[in-house]
C-alpha atoms as a PDB file:
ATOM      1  CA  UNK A   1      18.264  82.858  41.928  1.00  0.00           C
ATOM      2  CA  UNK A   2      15.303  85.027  41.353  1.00  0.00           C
ATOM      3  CA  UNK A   3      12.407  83.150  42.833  1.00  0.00           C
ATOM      4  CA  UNK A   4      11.068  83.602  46.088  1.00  0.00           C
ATOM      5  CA  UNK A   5      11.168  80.667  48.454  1.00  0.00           C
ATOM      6  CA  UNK A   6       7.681  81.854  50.015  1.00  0.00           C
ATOM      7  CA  UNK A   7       6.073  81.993  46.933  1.00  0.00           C
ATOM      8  CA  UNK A   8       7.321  78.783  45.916  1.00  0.00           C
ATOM      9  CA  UNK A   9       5.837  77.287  49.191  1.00  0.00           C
ATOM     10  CA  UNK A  10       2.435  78.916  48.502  1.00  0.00           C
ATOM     11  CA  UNK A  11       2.321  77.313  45.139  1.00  0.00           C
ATOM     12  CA  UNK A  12       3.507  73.488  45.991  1.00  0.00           C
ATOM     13  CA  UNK A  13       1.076  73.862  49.253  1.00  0.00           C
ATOM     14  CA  UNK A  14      -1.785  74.794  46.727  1.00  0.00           C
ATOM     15  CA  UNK A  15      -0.682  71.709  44.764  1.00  0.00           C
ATOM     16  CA  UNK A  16      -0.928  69.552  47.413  1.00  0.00           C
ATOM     17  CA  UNK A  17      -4.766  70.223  48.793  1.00  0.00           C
ATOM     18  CA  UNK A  18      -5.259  69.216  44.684  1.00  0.00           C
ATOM     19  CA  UNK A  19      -3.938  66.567  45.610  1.00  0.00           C
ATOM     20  CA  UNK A  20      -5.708  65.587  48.555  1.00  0.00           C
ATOM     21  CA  UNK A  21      -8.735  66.454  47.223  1.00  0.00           C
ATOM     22  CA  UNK A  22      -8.306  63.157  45.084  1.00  0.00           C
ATOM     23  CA  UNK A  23      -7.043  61.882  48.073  1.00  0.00           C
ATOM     24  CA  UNK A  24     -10.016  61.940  50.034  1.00  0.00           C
ATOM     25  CA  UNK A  25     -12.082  60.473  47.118  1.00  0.00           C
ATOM     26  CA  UNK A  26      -9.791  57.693  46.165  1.00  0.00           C
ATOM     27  CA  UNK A  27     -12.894  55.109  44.995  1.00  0.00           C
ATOM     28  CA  UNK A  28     -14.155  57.507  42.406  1.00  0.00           C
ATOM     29  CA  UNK A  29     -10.333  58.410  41.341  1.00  0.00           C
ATOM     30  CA  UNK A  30      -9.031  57.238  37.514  1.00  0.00           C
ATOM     31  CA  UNK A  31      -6.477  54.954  37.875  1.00  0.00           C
ATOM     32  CA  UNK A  32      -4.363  54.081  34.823  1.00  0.00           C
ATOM     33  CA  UNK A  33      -0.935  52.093  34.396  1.00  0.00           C
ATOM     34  CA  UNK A  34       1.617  53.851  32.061  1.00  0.00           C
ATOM     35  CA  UNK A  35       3.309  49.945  32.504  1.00  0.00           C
ATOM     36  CA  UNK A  36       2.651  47.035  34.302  1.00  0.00           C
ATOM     37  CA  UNK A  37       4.079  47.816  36.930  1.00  0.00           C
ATOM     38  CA  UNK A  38       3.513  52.036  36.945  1.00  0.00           C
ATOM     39  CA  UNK A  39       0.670  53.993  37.987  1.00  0.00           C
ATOM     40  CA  UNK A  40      -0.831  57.364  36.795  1.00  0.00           C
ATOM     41  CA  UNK A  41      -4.037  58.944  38.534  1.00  0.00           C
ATOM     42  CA  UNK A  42      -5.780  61.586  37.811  1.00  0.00           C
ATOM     43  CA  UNK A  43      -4.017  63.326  40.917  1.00  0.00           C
ATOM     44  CA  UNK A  44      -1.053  63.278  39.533  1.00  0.00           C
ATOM     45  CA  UNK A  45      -2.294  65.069  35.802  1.00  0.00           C
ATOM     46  CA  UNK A  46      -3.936  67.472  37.902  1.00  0.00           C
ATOM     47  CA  UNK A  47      -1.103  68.590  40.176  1.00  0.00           C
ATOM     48  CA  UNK A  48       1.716  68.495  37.123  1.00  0.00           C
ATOM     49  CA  UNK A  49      -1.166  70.744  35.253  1.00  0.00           C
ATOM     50  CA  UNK A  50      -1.323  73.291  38.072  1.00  0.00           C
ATOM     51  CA  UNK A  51       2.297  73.564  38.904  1.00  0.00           C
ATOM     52  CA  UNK A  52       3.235  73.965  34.752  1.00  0.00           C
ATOM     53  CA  UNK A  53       0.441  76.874  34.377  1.00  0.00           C
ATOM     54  CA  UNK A  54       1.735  78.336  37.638  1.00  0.00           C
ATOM     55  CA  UNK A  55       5.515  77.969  37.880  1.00  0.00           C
ATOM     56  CA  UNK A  56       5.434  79.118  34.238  1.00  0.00           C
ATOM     57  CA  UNK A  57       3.055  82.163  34.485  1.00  0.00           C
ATOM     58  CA  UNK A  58       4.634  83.593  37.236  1.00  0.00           C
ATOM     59  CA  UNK A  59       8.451  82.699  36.098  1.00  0.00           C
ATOM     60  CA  UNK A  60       8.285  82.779  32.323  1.00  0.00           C
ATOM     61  CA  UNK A  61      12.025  82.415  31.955  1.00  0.00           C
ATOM     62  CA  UNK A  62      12.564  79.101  33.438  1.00  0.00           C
ATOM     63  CA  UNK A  63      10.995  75.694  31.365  1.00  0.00           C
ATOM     64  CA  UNK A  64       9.397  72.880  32.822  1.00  0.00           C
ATOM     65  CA  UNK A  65      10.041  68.767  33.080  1.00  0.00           C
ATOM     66  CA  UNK A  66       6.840  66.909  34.775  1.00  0.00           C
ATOM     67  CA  UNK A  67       6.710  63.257  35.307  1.00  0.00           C
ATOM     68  CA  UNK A  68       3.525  63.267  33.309  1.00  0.00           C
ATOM     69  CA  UNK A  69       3.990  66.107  30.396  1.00  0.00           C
ATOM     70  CA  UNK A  70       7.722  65.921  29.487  1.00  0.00           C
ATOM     71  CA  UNK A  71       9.767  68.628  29.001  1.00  0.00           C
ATOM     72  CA  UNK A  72       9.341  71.760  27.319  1.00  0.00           C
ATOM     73  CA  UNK A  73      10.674  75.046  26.430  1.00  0.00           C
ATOM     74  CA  UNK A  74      13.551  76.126  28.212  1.00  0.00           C
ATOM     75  CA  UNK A  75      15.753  73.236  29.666  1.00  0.00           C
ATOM     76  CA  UNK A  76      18.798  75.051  30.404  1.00  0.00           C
ATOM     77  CA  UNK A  77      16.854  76.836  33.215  1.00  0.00           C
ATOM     78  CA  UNK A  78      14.264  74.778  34.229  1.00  0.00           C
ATOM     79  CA  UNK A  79      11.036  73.298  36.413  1.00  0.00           C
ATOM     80  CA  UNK A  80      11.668  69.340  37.414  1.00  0.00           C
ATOM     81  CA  UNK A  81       8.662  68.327  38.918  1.00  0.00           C
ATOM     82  CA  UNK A  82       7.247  64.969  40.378  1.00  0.00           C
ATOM     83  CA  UNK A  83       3.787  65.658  40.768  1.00  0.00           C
ATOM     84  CA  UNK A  84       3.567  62.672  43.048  1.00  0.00           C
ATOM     85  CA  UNK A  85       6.540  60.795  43.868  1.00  0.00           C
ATOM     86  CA  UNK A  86       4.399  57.282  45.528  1.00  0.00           C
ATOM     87  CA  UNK A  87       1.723  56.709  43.275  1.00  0.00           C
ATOM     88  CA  UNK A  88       0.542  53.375  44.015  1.00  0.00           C
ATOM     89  CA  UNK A  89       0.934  54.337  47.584  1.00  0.00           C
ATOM     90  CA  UNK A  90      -1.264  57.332  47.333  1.00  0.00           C
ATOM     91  CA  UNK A  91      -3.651  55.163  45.320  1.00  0.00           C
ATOM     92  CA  UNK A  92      -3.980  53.089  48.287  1.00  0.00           C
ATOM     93  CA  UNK A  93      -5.235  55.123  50.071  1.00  0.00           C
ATOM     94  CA  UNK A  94      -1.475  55.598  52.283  1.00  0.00           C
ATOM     95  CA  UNK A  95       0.179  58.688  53.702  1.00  0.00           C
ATOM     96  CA  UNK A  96       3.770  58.295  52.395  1.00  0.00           C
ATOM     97  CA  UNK A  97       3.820  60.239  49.235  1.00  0.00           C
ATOM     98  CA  UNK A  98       4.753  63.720  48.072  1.00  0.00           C
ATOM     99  CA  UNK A  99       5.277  66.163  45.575  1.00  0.00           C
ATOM    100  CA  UNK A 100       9.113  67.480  44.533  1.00  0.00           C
ATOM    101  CA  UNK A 101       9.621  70.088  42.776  1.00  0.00           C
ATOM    102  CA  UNK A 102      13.316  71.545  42.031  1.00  0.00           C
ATOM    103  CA  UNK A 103      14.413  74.535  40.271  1.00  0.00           C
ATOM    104  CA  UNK A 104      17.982  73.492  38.069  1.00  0.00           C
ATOM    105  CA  UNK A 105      20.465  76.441  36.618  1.00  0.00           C
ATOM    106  CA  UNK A 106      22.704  75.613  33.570  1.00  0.00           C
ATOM    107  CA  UNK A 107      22.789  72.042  35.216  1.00  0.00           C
ATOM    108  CA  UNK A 108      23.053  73.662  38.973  1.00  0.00           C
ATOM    109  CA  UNK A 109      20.043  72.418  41.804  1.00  0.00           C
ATOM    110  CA  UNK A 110      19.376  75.739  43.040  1.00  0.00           C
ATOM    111  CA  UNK A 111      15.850  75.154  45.316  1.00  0.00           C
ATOM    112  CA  UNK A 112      13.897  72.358  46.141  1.00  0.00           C
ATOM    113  CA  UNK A 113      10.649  71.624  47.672  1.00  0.00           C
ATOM    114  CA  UNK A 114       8.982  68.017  48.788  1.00  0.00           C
ATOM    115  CA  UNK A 115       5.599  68.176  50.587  1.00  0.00           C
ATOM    116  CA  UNK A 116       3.898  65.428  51.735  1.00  0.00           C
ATOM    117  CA  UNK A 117       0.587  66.834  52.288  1.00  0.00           C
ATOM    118  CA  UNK A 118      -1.021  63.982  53.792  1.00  0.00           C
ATOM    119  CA  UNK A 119       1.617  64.230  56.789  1.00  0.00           C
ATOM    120  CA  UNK A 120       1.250  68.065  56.459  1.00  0.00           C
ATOM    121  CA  UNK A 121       5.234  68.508  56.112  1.00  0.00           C
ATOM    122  CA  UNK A 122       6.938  70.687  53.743  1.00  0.00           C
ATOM    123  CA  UNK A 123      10.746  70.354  53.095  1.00  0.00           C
ATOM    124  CA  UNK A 124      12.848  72.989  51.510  1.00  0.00           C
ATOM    125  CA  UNK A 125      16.249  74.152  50.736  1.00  0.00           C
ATOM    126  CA  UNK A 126      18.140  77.030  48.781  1.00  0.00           C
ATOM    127  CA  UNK A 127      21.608  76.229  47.722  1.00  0.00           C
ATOM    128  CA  UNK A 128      23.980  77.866  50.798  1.00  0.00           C
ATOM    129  CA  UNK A 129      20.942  78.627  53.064  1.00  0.00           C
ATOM    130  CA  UNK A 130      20.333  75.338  54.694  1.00  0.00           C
ATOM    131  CA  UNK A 131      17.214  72.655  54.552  1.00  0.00           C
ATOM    132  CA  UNK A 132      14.103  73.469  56.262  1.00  0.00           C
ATOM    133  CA  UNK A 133      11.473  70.971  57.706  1.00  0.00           C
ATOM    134  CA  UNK A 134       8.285  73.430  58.682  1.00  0.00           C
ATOM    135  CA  UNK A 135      10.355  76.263  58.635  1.00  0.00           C
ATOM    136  CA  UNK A 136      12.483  74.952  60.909  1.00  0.00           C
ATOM    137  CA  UNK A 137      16.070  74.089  60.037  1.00  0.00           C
ATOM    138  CA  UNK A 138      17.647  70.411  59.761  1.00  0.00           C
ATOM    139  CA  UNK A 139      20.514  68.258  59.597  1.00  0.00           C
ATOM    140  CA  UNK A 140      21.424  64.866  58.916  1.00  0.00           C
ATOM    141  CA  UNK A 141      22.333  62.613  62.013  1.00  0.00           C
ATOM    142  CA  UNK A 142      25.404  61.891  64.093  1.00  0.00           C
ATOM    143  CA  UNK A 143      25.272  58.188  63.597  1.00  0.00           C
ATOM    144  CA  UNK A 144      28.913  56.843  62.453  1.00  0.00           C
ATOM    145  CA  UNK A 145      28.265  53.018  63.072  1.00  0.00           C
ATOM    146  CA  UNK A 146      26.484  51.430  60.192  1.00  0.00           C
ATOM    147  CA  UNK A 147      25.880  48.818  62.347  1.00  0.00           C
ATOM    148  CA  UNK A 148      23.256  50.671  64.516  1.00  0.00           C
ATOM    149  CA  UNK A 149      22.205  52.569  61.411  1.00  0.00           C
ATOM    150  CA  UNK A 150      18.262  52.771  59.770  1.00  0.00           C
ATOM    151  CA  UNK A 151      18.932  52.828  56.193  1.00  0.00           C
ATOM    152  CA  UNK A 152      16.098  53.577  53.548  1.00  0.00           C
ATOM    153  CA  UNK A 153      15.962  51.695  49.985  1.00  0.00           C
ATOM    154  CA  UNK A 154      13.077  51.441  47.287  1.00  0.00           C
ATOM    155  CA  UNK A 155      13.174  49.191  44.211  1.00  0.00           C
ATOM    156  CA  UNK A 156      12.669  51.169  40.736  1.00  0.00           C
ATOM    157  CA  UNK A 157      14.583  48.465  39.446  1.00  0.00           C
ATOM    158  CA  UNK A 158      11.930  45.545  39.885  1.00  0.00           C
ATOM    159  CA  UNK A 159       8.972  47.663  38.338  1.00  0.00           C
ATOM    160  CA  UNK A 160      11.284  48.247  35.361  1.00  0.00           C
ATOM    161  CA  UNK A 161      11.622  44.449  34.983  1.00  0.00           C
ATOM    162  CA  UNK A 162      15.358  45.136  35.417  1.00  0.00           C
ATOM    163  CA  UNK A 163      17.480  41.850  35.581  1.00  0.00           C
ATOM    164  CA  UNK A 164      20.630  43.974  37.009  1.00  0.00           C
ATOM    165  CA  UNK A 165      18.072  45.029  40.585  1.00  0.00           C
ATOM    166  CA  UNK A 166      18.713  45.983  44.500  1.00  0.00           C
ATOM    167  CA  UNK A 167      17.917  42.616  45.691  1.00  0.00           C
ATOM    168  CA  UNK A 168      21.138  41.544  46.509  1.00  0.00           C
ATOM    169  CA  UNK A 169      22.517  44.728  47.323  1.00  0.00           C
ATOM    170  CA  UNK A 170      19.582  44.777  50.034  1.00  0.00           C
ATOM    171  CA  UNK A 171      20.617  41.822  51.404  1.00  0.00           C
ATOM    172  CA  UNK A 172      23.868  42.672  52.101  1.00  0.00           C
ATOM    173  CA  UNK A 173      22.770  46.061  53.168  1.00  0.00           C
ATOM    174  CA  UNK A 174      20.139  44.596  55.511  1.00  0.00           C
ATOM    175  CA  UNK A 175      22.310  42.360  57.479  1.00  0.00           C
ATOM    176  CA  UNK A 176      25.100  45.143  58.387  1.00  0.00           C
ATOM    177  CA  UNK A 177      22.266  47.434  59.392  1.00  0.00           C
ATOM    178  CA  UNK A 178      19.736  47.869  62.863  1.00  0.00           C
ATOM    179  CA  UNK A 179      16.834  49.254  60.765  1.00  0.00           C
ATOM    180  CA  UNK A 180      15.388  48.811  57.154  1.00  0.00           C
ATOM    181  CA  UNK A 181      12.537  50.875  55.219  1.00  0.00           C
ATOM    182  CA  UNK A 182      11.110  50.826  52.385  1.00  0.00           C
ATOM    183  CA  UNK A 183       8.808  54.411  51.929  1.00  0.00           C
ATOM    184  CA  UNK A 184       7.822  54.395  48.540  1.00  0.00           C
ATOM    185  CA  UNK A 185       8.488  58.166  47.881  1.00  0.00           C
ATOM    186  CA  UNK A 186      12.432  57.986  46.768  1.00  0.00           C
ATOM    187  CA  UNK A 187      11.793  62.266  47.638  1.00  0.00           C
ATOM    188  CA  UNK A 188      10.765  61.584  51.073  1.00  0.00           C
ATOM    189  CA  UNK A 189      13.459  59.208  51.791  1.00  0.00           C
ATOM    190  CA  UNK A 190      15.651  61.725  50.693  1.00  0.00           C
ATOM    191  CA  UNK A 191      14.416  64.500  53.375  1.00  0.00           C
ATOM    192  CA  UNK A 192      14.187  61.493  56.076  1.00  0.00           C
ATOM    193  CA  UNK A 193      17.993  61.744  55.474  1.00  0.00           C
ATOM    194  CA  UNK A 194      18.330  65.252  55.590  1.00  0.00           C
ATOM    195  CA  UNK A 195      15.809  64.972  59.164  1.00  0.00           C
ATOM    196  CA  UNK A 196      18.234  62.874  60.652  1.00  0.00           C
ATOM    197  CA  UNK A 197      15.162  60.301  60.792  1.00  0.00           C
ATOM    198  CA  UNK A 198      17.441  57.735  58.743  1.00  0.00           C
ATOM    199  CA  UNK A 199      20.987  57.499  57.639  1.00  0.00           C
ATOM    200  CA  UNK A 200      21.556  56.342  54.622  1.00  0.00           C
ATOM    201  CA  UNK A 201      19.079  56.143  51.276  1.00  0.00           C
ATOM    202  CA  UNK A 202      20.081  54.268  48.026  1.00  0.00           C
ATOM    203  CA  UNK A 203      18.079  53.331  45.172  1.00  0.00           C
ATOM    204  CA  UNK A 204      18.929  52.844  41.875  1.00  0.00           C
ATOM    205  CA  UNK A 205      16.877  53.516  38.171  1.00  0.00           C
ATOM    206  CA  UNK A 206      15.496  56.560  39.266  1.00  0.00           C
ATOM    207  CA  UNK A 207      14.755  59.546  36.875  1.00  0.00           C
ATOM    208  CA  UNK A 208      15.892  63.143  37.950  1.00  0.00           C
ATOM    209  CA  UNK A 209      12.568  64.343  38.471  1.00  0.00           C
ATOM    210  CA  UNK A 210      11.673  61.799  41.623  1.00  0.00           C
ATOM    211  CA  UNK A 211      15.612  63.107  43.091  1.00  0.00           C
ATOM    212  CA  UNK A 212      16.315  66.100  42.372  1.00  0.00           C
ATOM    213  CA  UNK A 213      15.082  68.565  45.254  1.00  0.00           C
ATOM    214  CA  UNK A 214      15.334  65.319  47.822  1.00  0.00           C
ATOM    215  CA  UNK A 215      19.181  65.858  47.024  1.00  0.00           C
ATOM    216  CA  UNK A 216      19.739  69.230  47.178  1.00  0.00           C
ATOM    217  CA  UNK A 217      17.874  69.017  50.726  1.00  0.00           C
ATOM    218  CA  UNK A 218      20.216  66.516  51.710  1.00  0.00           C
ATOM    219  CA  UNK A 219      23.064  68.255  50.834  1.00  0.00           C
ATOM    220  CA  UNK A 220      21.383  71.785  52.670  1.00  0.00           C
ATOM    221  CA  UNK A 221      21.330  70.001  55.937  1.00  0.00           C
ATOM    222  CA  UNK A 222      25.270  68.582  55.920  1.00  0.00           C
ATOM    223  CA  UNK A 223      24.883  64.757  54.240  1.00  0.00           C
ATOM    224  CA  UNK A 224      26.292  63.715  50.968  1.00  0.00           C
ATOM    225  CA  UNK A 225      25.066  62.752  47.646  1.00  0.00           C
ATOM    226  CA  UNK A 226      27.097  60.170  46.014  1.00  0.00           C
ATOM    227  CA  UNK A 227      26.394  57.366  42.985  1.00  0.00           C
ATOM    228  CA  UNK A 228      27.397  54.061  44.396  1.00  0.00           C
ATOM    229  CA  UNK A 229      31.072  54.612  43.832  1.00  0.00           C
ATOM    230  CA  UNK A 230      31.400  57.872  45.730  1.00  0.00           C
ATOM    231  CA  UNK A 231      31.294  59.798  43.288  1.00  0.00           C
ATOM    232  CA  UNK A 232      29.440  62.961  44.237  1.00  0.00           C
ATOM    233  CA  UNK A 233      26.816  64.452  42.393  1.00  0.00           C
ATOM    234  CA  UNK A 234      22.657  64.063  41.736  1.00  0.00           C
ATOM    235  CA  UNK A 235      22.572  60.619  39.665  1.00  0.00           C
ATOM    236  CA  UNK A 236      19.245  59.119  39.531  1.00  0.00           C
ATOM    237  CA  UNK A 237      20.660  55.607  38.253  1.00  0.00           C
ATOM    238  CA  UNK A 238      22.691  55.652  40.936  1.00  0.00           C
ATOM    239  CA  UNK A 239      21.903  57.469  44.175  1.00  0.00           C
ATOM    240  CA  UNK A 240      23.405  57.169  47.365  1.00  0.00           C
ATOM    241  CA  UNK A 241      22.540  59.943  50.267  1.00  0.00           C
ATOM    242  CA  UNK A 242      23.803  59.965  53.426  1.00  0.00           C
ATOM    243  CA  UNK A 243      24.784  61.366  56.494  1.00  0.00           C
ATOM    244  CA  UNK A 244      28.173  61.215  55.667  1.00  0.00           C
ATOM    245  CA  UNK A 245      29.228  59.585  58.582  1.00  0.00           C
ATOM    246  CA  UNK A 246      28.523  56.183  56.972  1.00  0.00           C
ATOM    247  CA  UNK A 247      29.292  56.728  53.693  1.00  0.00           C
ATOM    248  CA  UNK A 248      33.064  55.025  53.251  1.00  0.00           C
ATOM    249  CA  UNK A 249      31.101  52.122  55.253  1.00  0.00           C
ATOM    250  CA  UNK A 250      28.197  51.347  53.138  1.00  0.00           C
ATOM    251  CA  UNK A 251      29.892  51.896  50.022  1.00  0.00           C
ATOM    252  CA  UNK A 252      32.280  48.569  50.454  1.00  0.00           C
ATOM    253  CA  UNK A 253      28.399  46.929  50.389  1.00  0.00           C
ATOM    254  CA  UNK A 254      27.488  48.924  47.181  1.00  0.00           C
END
């Protein structure tokens, strides 16, 4: 990897007070819907814009897949970026909502950042040198009782109009489980894993870009990345991240 980790926290930082400069000004914010059911702001053009000038200025040799602009040049080495992962939440004016960005080798999750700048915490990890919350370093919990678990979920699925959704799943899910969230920002569930703050995240019709430095956090700070078979690996149709402890557990409710 040639990038440096504090550079690359200098840059998603600078993202985010874009970010909540819209944030602060919500009422005079465009809002548009790319469906239905999906949200775009203005926030989120501006951020993507910055981070593509920027990540690709100062790293020429790696291309770049936003949310917002596609993908372009180089995508053996490349830029995924979520410019802001919770957009209807951030529209509203809530806190739970963050920007990923995640830096992929011939297919390999080599860095990751999520920020959520409204909460003023900044998640990182570099493949075999741990996850960081704030510069300090995490890990996933102890818990090995699903039972007394908090599990995170979101539903993707519904907003795509999906027949084939996490309702039932949820139910099942819900009534083996102490605690249930639903965040909004599949990228900050994914570090609330990796914090030990919750056990187990699943979700399901996901892209890459809303997952992809989320998992490689988890899987800095000891918890496992799985689809809902157990198989591991980053799949955004299927994700399953968790402490590990719980995994054979929740996966007979999968």
């Amino acid at each position: 990897m040639t990038i440096s980790l504090v550079d690359l926290e200098t840059i998603v930082r600078e993202a985010g007070q874009i970010a909540l400069a819209y944030f602060k000004d919500l009422k005079n914010m465009a809002v548009h819907k790319k469906n239905p059911r999906d949200f775009v702001t203005a926030a989120d053009l501006a951020v993507e814009a910055y981070l593509q000038t920027t990540l690709t200025e100062k790293y020429p040799e790696y291309g770049f897949w936003g949310e917002e602009s596609g993908q372009s040049a180089n995508q053996v080495s490349r830029w995924i970026v979520d410019p802001i992962d919770g957009t209807h939440s951030f529209s509203r004016g809530q806190y739970f909502w963050s920007i990923s960005v995640a830096l992929e080798i011939d297919g390999d999750l080599v860095a990751g950042a999520v920020y959520a700048p409204a909460l003023d915490d900044y998640y990182t990890a570099a493949k075999g040198l741990g996850a960081f919350k704030n510069g300090v370093v995490i890990q996933v919990s102890d818990e090995n009782n699903l039972a007394d678990a908090m599990v995170a979920t979101g539903f993707a699925c519904l907003r795509s109009y999906l027949t084939e959704n996490n309702l039932e799943r949820f139910g099942r899910i819900a009534q083996r489980t102490t605690g249930q969230r639903r965040f909004g920002s599949a990228a900050m569930d994914l570090c609330l894993v990796a914090d030990g703050q919750v056990d187990a995240f699943w979700e399901q019709e996901l892209n890459l870009y809303d997952v992809a430095a989320g998992a490689l956090i988890v899987q800095e700070a000891g918890g496992t990345v799985t689809d809902f078979k157990g198989n591991a690996g980053v799949f955004p149709k299927q994700i399953l991240a968790t402490n590990g402890k719980v995994l054979a557990e929740i996966l007979t409710l999968m």
